[in-house]
PDB file of N, CA and C in Angstrom:
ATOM      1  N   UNK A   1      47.629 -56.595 -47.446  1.00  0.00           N
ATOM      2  CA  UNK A   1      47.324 -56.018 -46.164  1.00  0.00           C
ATOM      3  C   UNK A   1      45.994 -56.594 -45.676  1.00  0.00           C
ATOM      4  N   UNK A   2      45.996 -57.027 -44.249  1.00  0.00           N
ATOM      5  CA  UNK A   2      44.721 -57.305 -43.432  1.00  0.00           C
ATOM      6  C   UNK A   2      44.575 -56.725 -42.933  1.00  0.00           C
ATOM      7  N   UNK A   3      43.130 -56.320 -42.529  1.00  0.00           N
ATOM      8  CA  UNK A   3      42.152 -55.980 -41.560  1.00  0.00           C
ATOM      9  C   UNK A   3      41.825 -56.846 -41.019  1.00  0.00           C
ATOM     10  N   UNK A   4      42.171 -56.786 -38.834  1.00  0.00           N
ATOM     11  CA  UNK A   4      40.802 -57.856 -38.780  1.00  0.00           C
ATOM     12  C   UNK A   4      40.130 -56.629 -37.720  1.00  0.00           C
ATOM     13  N   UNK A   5      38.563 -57.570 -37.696  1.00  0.00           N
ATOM     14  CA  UNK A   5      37.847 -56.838 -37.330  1.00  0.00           C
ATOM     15  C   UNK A   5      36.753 -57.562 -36.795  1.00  0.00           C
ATOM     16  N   UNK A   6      37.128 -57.213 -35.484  1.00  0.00           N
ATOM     17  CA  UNK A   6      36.554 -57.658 -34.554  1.00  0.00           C
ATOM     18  C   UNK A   6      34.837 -57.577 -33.407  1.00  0.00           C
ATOM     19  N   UNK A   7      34.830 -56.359 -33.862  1.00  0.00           N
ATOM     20  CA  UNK A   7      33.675 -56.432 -33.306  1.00  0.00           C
ATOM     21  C   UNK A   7      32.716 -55.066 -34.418  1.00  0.00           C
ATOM     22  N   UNK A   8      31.829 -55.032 -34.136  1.00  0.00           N
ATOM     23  CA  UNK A   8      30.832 -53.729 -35.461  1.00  0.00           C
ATOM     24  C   UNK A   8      30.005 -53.344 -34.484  1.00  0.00           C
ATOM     25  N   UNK A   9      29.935 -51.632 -34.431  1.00  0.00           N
ATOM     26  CA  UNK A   9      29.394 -51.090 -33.675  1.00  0.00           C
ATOM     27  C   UNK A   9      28.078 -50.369 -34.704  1.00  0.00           C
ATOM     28  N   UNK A  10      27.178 -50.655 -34.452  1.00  0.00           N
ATOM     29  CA  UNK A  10      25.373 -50.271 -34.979  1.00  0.00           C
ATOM     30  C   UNK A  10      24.666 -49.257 -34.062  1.00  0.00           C
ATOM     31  N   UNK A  11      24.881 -47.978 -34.543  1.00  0.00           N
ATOM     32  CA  UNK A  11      24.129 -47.094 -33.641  1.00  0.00           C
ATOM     33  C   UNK A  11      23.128 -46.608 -34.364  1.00  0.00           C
ATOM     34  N   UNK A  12      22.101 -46.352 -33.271  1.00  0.00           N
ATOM     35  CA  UNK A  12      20.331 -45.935 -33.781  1.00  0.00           C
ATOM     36  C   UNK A  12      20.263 -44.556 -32.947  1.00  0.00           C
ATOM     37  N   UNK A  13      19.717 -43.762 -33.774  1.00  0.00           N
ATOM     38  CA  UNK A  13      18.417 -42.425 -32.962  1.00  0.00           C
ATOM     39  C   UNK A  13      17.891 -42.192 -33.618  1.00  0.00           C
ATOM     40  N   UNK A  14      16.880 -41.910 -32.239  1.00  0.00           N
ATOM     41  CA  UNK A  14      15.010 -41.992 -32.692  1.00  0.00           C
ATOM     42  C   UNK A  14      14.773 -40.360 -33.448  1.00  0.00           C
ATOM     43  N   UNK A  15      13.738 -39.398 -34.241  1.00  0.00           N
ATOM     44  CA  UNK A  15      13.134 -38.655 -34.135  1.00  0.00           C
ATOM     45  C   UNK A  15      12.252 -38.657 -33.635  1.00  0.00           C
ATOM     46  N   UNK A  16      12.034 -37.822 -32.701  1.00  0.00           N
ATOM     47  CA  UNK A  16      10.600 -36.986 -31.579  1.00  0.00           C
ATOM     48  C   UNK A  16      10.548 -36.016 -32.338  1.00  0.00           C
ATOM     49  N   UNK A  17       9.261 -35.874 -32.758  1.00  0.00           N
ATOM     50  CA  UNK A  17       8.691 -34.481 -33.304  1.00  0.00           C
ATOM     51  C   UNK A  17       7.647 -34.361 -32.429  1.00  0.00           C
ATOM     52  N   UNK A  18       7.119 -33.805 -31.729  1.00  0.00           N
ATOM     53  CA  UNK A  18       5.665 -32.914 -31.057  1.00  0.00           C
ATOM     54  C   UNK A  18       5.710 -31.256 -31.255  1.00  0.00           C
ATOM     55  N   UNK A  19       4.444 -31.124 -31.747  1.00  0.00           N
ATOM     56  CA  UNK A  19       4.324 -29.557 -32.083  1.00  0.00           C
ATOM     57  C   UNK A  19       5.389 -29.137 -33.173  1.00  0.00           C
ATOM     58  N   UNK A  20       5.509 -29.808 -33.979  1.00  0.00           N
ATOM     59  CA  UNK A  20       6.254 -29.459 -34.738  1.00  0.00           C
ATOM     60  C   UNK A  20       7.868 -29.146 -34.420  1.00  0.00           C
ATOM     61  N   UNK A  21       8.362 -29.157 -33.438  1.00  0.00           N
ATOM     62  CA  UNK A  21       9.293 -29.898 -32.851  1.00  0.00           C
ATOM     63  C   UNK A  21      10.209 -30.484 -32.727  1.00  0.00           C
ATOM     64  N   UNK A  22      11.024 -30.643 -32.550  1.00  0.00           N
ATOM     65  CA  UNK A  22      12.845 -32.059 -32.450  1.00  0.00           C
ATOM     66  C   UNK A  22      13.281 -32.501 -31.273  1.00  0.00           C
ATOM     67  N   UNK A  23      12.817 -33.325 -30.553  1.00  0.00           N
ATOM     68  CA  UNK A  23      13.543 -33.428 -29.331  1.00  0.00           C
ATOM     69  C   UNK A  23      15.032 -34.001 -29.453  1.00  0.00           C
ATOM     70  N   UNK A  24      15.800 -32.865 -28.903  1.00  0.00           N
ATOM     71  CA  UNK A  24      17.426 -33.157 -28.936  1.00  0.00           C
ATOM     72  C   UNK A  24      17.894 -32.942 -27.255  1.00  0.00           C
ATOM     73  N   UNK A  25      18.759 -33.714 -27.218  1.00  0.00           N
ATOM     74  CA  UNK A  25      19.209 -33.731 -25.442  1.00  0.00           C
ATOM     75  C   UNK A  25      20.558 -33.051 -25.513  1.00  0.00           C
ATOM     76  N   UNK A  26      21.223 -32.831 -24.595  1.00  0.00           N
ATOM     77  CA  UNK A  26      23.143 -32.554 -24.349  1.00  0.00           C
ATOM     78  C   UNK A  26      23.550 -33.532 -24.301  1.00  0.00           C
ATOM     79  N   UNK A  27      24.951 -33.670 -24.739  1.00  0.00           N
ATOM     80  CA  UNK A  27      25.425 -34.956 -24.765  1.00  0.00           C
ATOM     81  C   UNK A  27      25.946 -34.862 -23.361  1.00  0.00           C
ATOM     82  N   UNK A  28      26.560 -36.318 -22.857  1.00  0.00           N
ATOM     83  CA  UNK A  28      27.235 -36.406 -21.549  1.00  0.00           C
ATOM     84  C   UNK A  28      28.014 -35.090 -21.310  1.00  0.00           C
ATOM     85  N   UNK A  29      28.999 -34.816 -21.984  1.00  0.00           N
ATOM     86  CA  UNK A  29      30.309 -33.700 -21.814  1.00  0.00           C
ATOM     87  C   UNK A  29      29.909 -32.367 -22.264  1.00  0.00           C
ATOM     88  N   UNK A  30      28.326 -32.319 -22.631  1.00  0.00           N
ATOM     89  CA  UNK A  30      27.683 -30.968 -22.682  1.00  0.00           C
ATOM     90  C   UNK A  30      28.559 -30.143 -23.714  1.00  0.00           C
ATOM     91  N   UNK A  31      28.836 -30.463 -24.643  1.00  0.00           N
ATOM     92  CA  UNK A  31      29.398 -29.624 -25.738  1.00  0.00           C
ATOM     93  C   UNK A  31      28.535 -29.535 -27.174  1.00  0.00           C
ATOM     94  N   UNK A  32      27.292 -30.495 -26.754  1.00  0.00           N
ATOM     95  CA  UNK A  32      26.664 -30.280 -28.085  1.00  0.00           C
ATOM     96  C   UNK A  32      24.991 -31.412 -27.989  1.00  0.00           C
ATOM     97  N   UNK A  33      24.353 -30.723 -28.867  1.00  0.00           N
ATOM     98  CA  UNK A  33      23.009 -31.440 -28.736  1.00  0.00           C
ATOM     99  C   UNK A  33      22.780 -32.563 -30.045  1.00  0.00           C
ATOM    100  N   UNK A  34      22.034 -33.901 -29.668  1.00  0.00           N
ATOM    101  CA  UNK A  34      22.046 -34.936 -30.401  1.00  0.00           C
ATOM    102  C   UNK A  34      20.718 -35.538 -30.664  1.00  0.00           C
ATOM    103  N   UNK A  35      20.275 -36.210 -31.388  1.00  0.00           N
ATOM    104  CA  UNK A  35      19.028 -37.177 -31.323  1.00  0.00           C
ATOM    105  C   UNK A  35      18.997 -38.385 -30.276  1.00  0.00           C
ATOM    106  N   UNK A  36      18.492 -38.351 -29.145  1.00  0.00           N
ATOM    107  CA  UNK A  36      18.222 -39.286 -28.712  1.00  0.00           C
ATOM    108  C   UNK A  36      18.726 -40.734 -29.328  1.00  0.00           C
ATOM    109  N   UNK A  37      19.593 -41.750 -28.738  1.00  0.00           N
ATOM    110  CA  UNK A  37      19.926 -43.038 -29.316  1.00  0.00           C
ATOM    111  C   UNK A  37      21.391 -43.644 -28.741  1.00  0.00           C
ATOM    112  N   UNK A  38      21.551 -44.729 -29.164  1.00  0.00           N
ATOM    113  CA  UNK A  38      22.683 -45.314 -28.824  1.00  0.00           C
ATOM    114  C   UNK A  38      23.028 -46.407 -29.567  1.00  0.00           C
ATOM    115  N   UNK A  39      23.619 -47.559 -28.878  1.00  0.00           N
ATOM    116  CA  UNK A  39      24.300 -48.084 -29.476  1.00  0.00           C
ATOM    117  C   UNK A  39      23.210 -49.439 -29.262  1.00  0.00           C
ATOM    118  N   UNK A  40      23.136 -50.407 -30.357  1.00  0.00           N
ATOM    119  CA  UNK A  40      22.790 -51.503 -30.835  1.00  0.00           C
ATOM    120  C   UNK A  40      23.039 -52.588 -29.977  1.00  0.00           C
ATOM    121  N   UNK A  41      22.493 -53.548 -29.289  1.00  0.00           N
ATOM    122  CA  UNK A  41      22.677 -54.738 -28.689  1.00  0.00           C
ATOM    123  C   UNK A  41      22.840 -55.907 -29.629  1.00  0.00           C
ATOM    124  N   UNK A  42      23.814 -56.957 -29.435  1.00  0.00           N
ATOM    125  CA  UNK A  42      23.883 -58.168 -30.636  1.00  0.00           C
ATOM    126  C   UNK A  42      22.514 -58.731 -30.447  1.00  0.00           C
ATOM    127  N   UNK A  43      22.176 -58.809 -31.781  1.00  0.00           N
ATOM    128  CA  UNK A  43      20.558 -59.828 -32.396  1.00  0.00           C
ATOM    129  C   UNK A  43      19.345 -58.267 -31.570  1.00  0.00           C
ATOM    130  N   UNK A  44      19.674 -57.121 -31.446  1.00  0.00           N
ATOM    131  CA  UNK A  44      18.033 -56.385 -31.006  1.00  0.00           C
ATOM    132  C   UNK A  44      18.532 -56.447 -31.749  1.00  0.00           C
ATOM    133  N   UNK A  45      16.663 -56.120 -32.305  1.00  0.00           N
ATOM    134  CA  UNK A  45      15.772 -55.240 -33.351  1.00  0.00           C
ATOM    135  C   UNK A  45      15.924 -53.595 -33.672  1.00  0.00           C
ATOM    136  N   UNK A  46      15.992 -53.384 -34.421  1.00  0.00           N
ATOM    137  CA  UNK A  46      16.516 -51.669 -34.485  1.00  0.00           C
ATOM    138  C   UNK A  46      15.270 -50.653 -33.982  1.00  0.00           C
ATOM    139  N   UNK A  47      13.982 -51.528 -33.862  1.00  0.00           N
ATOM    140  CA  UNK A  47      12.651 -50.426 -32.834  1.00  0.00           C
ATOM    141  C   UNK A  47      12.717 -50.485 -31.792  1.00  0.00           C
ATOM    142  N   UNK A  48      13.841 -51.896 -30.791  1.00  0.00           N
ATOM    143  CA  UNK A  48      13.545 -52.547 -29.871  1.00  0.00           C
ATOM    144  C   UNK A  48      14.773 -51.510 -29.112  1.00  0.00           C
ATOM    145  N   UNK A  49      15.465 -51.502 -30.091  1.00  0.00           N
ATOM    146  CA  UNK A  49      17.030 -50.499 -29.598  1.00  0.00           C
ATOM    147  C   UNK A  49      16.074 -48.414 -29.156  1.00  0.00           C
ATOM    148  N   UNK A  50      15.535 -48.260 -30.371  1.00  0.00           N
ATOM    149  CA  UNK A  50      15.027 -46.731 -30.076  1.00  0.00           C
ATOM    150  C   UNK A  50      14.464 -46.576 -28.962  1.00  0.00           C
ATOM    151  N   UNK A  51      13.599 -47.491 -28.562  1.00  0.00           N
ATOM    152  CA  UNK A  51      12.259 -47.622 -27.617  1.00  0.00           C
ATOM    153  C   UNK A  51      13.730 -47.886 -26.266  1.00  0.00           C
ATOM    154  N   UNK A  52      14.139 -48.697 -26.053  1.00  0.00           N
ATOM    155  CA  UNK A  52      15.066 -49.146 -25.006  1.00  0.00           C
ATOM    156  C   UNK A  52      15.828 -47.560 -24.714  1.00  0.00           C
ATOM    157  N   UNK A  53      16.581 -46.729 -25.620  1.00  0.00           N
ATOM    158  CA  UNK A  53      17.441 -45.795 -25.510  1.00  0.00           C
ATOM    159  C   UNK A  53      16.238 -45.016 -24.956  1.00  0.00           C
ATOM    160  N   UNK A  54      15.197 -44.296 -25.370  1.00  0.00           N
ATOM    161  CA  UNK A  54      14.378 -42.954 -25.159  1.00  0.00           C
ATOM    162  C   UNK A  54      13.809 -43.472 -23.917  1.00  0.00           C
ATOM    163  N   UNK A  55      13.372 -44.723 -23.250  1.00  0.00           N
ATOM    164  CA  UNK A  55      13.496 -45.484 -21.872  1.00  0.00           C
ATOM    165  C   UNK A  55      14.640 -44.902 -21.067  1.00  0.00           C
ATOM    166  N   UNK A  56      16.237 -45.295 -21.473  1.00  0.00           N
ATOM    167  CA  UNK A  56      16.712 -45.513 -20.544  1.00  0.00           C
ATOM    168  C   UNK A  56      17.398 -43.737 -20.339  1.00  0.00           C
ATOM    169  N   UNK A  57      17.459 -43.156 -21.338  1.00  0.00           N
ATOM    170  CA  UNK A  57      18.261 -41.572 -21.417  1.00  0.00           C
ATOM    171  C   UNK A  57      17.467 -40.897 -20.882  1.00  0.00           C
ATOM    172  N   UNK A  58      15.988 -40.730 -21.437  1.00  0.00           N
ATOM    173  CA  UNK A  58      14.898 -39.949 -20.857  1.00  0.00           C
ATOM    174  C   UNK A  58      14.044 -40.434 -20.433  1.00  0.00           C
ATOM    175  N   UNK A  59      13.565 -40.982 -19.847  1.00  0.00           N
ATOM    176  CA  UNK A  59      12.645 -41.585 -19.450  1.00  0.00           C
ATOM    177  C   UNK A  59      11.130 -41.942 -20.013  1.00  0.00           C
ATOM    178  N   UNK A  60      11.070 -41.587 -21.231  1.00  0.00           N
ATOM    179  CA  UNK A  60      10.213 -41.769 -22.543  1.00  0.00           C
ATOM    180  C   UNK A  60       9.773 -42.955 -22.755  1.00  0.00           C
ATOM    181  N   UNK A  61       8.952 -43.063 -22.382  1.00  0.00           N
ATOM    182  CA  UNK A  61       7.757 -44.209 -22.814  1.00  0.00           C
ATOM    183  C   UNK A  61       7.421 -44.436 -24.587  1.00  0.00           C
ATOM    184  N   UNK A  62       8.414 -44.448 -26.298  1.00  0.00           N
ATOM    185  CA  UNK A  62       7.895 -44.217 -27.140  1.00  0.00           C
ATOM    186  C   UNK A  62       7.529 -45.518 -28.068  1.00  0.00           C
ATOM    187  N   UNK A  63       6.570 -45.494 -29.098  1.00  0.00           N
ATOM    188  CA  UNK A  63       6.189 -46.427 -29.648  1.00  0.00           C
ATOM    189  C   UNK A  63       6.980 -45.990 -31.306  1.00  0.00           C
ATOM    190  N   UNK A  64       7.813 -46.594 -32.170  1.00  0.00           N
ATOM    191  CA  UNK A  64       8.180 -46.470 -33.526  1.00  0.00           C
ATOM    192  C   UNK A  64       6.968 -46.375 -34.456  1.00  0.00           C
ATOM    193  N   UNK A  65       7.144 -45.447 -35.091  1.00  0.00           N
ATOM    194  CA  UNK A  65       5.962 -44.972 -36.016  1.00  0.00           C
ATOM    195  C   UNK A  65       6.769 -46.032 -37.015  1.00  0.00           C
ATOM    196  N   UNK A  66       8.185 -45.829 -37.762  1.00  0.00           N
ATOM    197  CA  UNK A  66       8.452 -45.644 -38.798  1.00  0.00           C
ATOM    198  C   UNK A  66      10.049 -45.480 -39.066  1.00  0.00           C
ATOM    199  N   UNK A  67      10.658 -46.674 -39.422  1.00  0.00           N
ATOM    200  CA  UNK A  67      11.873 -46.259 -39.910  1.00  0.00           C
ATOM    201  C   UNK A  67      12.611 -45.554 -41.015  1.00  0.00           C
ATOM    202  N   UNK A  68      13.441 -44.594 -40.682  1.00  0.00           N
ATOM    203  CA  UNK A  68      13.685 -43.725 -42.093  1.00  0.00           C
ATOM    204  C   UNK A  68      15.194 -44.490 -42.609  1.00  0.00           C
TER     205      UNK A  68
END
C-alpha cells in the first residue's frame, strides 16, 4: 500500500502571558477559544510565522521570547 503525500501542513501558536495571564481569542465559527497562530508558510521561520499570525489576527505587535 501507498501513500502519496502531497503537501505538509506546519501549524504554530504563540503564548501571551501578561499579568499572569493567557491570551486566547474565538475561533472564526465561535465555538471555542484557541492560542493565537496559524499555519506555516514554505521556508518561514517558526518566530517569523508567530510574530506574522499575532500581526495579522490581532493586531499585536510581538517579539518571541522563546520556543517551547
Amino acid at each position: 500500500m501507498s501513500i502519496a503525500i502531497d503537501h505538509f501542513l506546519f501549524r504554530v501558536a504563540g503564548v501571551f502571558i501578561k499579568e499572569r495571564k493567557v491570551l486566547l481569542h474565538m475561533t472564526k465559527n465561535g465555538r471555542g477559544w484557541v492560542l493565537p497562530g496559524g499555519k506555516a508558510e514554505v521556508n518561514e521561520l517558526t518566530t517569523d510565522t508567530i510574530i506574522r499570525e499575532f500581526e495579522e489576527e490581532l493586531g499585536y505587535t510581538v517579539k518571541v521570547d522563546r520556543l517551547l
